[in-house]
PDB file of N, CA and C in Angstrom:
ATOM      1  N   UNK A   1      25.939 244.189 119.764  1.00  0.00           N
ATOM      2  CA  UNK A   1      25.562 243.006 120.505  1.00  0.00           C
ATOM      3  C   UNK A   1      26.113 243.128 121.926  1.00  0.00           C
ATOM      4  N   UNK A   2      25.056 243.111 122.929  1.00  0.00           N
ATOM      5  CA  UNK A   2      25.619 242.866 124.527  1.00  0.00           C
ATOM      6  C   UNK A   2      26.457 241.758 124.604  1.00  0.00           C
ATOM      7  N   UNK A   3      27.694 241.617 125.355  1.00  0.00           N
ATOM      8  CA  UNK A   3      28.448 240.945 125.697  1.00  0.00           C
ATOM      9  C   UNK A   3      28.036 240.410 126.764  1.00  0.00           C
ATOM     10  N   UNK A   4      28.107 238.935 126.737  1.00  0.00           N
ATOM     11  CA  UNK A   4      28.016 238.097 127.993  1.00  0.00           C
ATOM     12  C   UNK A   4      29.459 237.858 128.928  1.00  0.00           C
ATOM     13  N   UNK A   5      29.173 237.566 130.389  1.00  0.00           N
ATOM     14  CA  UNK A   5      30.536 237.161 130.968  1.00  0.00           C
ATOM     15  C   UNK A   5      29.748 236.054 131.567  1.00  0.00           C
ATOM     16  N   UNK A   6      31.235 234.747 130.967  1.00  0.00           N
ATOM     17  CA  UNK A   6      31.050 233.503 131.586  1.00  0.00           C
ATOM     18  C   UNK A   6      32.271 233.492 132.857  1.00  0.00           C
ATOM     19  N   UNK A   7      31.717 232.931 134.129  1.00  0.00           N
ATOM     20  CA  UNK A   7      33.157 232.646 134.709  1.00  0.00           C
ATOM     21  C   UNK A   7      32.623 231.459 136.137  1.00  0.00           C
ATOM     22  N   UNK A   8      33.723 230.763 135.809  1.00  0.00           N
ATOM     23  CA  UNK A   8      33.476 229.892 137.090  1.00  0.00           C
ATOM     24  C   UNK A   8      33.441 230.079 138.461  1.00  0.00           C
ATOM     25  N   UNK A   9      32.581 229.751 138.988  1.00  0.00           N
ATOM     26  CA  UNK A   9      32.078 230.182 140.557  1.00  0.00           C
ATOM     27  C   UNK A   9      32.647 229.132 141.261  1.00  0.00           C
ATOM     28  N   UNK A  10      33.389 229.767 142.593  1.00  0.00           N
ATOM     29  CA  UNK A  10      33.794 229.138 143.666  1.00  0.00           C
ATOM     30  C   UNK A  10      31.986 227.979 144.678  1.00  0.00           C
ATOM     31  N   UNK A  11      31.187 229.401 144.241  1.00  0.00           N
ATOM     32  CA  UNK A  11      30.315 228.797 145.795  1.00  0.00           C
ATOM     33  C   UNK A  11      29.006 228.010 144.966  1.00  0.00           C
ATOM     34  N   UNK A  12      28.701 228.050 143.442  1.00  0.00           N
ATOM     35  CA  UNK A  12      27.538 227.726 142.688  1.00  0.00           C
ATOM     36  C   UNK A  12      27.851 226.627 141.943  1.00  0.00           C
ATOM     37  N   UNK A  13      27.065 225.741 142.249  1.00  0.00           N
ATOM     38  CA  UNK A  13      27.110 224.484 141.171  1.00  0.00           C
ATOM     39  C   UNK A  13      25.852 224.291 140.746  1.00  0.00           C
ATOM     40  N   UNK A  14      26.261 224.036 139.366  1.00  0.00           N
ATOM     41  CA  UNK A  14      25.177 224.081 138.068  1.00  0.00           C
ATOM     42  C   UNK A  14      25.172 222.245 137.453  1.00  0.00           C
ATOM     43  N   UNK A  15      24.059 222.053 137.628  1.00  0.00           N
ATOM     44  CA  UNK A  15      24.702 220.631 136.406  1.00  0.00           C
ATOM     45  C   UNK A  15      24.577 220.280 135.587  1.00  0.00           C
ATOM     46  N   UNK A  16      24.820 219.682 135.249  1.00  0.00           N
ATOM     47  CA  UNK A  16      25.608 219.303 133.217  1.00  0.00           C
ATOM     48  C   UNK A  16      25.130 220.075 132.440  1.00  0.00           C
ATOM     49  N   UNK A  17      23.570 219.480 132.306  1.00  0.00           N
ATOM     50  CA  UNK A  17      22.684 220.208 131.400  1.00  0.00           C
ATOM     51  C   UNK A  17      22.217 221.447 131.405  1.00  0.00           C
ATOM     52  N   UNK A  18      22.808 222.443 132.270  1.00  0.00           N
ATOM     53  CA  UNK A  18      22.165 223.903 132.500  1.00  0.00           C
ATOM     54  C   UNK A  18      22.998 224.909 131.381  1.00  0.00           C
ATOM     55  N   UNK A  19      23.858 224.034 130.248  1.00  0.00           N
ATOM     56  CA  UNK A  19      24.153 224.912 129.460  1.00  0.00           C
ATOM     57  C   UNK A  19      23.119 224.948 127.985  1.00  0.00           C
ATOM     58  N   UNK A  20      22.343 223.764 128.090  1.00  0.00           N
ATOM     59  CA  UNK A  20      21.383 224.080 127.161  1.00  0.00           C
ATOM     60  C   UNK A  20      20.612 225.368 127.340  1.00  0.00           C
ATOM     61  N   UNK A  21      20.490 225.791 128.464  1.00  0.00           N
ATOM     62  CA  UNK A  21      19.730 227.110 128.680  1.00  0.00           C
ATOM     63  C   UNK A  21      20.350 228.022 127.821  1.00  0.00           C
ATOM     64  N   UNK A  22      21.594 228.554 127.897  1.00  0.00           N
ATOM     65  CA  UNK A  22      22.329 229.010 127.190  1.00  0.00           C
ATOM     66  C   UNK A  22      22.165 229.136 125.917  1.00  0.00           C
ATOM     67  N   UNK A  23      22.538 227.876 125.239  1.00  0.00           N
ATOM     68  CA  UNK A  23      22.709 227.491 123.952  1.00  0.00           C
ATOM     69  C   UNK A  23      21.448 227.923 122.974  1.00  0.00           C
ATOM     70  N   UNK A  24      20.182 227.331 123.916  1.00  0.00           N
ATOM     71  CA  UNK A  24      18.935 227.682 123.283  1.00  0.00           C
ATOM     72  C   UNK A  24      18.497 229.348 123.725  1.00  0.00           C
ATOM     73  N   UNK A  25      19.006 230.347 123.982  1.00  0.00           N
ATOM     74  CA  UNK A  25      18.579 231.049 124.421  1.00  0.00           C
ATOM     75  C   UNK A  25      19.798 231.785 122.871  1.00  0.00           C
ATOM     76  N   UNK A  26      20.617 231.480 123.203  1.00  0.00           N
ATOM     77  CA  UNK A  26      22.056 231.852 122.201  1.00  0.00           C
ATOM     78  C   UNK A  26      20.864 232.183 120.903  1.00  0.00           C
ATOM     79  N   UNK A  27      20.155 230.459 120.444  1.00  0.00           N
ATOM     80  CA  UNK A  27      19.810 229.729 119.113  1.00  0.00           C
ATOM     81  C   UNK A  27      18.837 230.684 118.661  1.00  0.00           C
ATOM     82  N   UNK A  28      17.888 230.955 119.727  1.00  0.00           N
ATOM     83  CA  UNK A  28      16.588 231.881 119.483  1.00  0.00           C
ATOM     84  C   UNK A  28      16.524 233.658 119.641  1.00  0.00           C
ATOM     85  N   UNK A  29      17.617 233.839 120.128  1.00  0.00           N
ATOM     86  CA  UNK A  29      17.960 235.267 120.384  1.00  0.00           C
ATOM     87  C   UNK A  29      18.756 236.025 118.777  1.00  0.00           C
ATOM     88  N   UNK A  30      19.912 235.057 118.929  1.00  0.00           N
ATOM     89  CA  UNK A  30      20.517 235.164 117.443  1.00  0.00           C
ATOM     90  C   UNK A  30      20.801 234.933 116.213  1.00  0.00           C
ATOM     91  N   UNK A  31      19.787 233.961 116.249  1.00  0.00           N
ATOM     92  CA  UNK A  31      19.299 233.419 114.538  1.00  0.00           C
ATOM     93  C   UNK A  31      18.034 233.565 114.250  1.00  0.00           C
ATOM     94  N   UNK A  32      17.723 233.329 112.639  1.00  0.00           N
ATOM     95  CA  UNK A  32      16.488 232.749 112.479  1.00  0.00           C
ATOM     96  C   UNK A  32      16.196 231.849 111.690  1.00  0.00           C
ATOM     97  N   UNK A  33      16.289 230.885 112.541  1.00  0.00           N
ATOM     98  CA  UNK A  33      16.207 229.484 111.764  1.00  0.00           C
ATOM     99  C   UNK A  33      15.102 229.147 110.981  1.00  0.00           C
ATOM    100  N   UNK A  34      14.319 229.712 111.613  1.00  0.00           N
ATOM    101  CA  UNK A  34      12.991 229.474 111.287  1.00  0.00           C
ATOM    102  C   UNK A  34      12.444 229.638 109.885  1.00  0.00           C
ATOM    103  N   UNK A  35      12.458 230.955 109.959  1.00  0.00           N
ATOM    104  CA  UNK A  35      12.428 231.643 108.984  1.00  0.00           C
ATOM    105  C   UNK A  35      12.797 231.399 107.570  1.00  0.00           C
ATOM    106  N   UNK A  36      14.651 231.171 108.069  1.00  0.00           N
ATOM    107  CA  UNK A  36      15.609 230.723 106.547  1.00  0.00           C
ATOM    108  C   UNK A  36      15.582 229.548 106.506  1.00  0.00           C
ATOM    109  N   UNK A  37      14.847 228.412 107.234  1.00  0.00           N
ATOM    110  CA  UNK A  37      14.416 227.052 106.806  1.00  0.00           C
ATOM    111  C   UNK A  37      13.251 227.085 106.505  1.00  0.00           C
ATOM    112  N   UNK A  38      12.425 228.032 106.481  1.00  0.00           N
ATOM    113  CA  UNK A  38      11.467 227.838 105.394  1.00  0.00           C
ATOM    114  C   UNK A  38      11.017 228.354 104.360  1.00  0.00           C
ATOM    115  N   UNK A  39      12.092 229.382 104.113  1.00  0.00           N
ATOM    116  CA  UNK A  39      12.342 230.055 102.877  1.00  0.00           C
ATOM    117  C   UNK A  39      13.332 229.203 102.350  1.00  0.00           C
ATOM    118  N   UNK A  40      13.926 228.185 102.518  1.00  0.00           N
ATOM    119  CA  UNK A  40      14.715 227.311 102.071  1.00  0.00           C
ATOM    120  C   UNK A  40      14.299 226.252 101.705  1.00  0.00           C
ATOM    121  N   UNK A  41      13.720 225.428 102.344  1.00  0.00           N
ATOM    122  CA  UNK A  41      13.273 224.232 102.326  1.00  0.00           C
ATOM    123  C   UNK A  41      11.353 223.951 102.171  1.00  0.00           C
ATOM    124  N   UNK A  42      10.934 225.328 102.351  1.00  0.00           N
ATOM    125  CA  UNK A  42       9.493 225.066 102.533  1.00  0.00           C
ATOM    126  C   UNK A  42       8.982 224.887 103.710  1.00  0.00           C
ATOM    127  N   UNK A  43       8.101 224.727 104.006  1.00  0.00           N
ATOM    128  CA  UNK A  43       6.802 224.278 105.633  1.00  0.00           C
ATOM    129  C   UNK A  43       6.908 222.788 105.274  1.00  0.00           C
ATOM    130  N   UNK A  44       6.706 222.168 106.828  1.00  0.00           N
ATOM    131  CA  UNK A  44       6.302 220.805 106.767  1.00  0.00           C
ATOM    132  C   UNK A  44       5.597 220.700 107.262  1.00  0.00           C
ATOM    133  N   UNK A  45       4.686 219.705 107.513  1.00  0.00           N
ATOM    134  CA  UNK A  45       3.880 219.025 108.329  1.00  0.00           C
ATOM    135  C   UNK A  45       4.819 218.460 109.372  1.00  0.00           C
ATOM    136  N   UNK A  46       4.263 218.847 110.917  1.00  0.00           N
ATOM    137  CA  UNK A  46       4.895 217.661 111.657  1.00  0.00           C
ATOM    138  C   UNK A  46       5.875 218.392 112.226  1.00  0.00           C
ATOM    139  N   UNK A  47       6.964 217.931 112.738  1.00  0.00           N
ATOM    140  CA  UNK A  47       8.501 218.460 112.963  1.00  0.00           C
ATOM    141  C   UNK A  47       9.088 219.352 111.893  1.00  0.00           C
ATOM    142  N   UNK A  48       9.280 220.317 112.257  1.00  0.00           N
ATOM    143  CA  UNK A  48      10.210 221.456 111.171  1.00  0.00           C
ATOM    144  C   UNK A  48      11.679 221.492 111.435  1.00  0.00           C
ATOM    145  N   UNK A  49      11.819 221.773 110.307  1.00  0.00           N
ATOM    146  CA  UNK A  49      13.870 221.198 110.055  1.00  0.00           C
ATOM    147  C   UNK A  49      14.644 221.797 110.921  1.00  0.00           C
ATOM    148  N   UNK A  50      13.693 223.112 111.230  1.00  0.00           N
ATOM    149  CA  UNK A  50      14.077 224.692 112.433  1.00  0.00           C
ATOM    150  C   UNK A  50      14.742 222.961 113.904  1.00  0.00           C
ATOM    151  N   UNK A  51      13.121 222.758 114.414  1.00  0.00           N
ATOM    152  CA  UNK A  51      13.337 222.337 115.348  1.00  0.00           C
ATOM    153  C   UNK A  51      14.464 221.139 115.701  1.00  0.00           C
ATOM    154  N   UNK A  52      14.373 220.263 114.191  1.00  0.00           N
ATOM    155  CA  UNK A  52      15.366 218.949 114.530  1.00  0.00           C
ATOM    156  C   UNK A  52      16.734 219.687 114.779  1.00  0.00           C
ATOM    157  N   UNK A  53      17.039 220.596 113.550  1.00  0.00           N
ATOM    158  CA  UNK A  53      18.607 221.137 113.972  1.00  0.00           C
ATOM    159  C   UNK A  53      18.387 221.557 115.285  1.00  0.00           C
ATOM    160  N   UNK A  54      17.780 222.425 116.096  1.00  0.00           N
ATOM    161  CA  UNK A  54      18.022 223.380 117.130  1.00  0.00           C
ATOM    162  C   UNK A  54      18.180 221.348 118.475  1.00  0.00           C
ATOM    163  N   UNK A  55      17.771 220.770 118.100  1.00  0.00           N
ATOM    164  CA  UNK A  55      17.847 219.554 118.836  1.00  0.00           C
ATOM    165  C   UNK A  55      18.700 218.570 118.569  1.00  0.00           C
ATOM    166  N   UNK A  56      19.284 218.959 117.480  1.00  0.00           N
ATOM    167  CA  UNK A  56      21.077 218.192 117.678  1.00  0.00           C
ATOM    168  C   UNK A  56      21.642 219.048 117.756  1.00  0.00           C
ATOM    169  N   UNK A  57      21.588 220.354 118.329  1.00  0.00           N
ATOM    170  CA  UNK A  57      22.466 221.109 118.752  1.00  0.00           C
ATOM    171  C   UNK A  57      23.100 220.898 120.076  1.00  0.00           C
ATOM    172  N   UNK A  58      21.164 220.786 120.732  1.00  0.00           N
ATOM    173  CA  UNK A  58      21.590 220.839 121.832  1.00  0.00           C
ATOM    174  C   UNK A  58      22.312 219.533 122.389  1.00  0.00           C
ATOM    175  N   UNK A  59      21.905 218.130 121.585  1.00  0.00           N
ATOM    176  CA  UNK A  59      22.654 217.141 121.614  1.00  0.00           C
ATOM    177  C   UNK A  59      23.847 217.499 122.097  1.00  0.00           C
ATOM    178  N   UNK A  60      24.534 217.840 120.916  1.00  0.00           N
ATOM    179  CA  UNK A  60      26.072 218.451 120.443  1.00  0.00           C
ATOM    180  C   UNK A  60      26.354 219.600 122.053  1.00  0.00           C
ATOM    181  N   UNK A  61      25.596 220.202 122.408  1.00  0.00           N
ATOM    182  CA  UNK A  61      26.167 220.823 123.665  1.00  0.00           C
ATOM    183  C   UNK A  61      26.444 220.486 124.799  1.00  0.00           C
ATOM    184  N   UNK A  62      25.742 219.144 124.932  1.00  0.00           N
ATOM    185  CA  UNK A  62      25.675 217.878 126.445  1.00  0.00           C
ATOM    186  C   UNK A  62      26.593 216.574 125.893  1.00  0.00           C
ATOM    187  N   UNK A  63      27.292 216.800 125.015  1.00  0.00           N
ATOM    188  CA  UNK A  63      28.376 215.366 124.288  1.00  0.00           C
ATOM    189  C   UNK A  63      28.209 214.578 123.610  1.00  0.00           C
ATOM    190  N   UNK A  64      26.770 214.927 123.263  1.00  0.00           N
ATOM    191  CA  UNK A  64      25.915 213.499 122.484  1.00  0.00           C
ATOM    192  C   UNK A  64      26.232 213.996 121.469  1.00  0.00           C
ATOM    193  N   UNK A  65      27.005 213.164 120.689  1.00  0.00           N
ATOM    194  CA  UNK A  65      27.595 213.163 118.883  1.00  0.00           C
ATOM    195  C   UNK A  65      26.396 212.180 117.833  1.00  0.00           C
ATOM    196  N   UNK A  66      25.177 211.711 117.949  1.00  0.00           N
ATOM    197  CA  UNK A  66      24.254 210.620 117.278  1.00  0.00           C
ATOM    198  C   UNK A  66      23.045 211.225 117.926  1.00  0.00           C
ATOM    199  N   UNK A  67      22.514 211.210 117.154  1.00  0.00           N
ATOM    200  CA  UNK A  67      20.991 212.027 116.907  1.00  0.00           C
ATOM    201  C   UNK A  67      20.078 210.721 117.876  1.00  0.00           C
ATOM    202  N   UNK A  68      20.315 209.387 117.765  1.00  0.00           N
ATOM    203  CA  UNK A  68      19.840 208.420 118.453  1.00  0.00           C
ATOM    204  C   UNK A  68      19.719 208.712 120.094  1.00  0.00           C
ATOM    205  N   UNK A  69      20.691 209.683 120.716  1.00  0.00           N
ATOM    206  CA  UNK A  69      20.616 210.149 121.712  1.00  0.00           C
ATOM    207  C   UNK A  69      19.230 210.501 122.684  1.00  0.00           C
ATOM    208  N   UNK A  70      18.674 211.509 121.772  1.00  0.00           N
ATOM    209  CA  UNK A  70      17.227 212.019 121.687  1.00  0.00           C
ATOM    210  C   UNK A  70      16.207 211.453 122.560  1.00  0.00           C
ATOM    211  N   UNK A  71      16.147 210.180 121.650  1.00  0.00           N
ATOM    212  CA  UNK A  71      15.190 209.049 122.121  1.00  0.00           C
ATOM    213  C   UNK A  71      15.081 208.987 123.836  1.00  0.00           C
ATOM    214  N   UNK A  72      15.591 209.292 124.433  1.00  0.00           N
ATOM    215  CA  UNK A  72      16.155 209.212 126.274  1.00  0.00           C
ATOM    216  C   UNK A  72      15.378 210.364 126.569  1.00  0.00           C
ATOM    217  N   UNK A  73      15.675 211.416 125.843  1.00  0.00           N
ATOM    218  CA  UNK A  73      14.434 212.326 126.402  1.00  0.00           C
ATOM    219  C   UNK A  73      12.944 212.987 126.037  1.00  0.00           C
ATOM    220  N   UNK A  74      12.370 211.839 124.965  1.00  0.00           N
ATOM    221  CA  UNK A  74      11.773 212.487 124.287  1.00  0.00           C
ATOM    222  C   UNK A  74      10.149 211.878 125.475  1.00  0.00           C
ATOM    223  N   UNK A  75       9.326 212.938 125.193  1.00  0.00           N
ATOM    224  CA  UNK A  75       8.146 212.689 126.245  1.00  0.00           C
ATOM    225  C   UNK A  75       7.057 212.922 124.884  1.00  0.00           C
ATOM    226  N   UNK A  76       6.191 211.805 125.192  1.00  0.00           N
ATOM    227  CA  UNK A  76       5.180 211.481 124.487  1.00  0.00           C
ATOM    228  C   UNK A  76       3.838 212.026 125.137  1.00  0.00           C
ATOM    229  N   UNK A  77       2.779 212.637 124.499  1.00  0.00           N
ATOM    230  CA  UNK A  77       1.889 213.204 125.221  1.00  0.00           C
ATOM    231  C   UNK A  77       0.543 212.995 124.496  1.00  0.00           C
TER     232      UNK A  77
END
């Protein structure tokens, strides 16, 4: 596995949320959720169990501890 280097920059500011990039890049590079949730649990219709976890993750990476969080960014189309 390539090693990443994290380190804080004097001259670059990033904000809050630019570690979801990360996280989801982490989620989809080095697991497969996908996969072992539906060899686990089956296919659903609709939202897959893959996606809700990978979205209280990212909750969980910006401070949000309640899945109710969500709701603030969810875009209806």
């Amino acid at each position: 596995m390539r090693r990443s280097i994290i380190e804080q920059s004097q001259e670059e500011f990033y904000p809050v949320h630019s570690g979801l990039a990360l996280v989801g890049l982490c989620l989809n590079k080095f697991t497969s959720l996908e996969s072992q949730f539906d060899k686990a649990l089956g296919k659903c219709r609709g939202i897959s169990h893959a996606d809700v976890l990978k979205s209280y993750v990212g909750l969980l990476s910006i401070g949000k501890s309640d899945y109710e969080a969500i709701t603030d960014r969810m875009v209806f189309a």
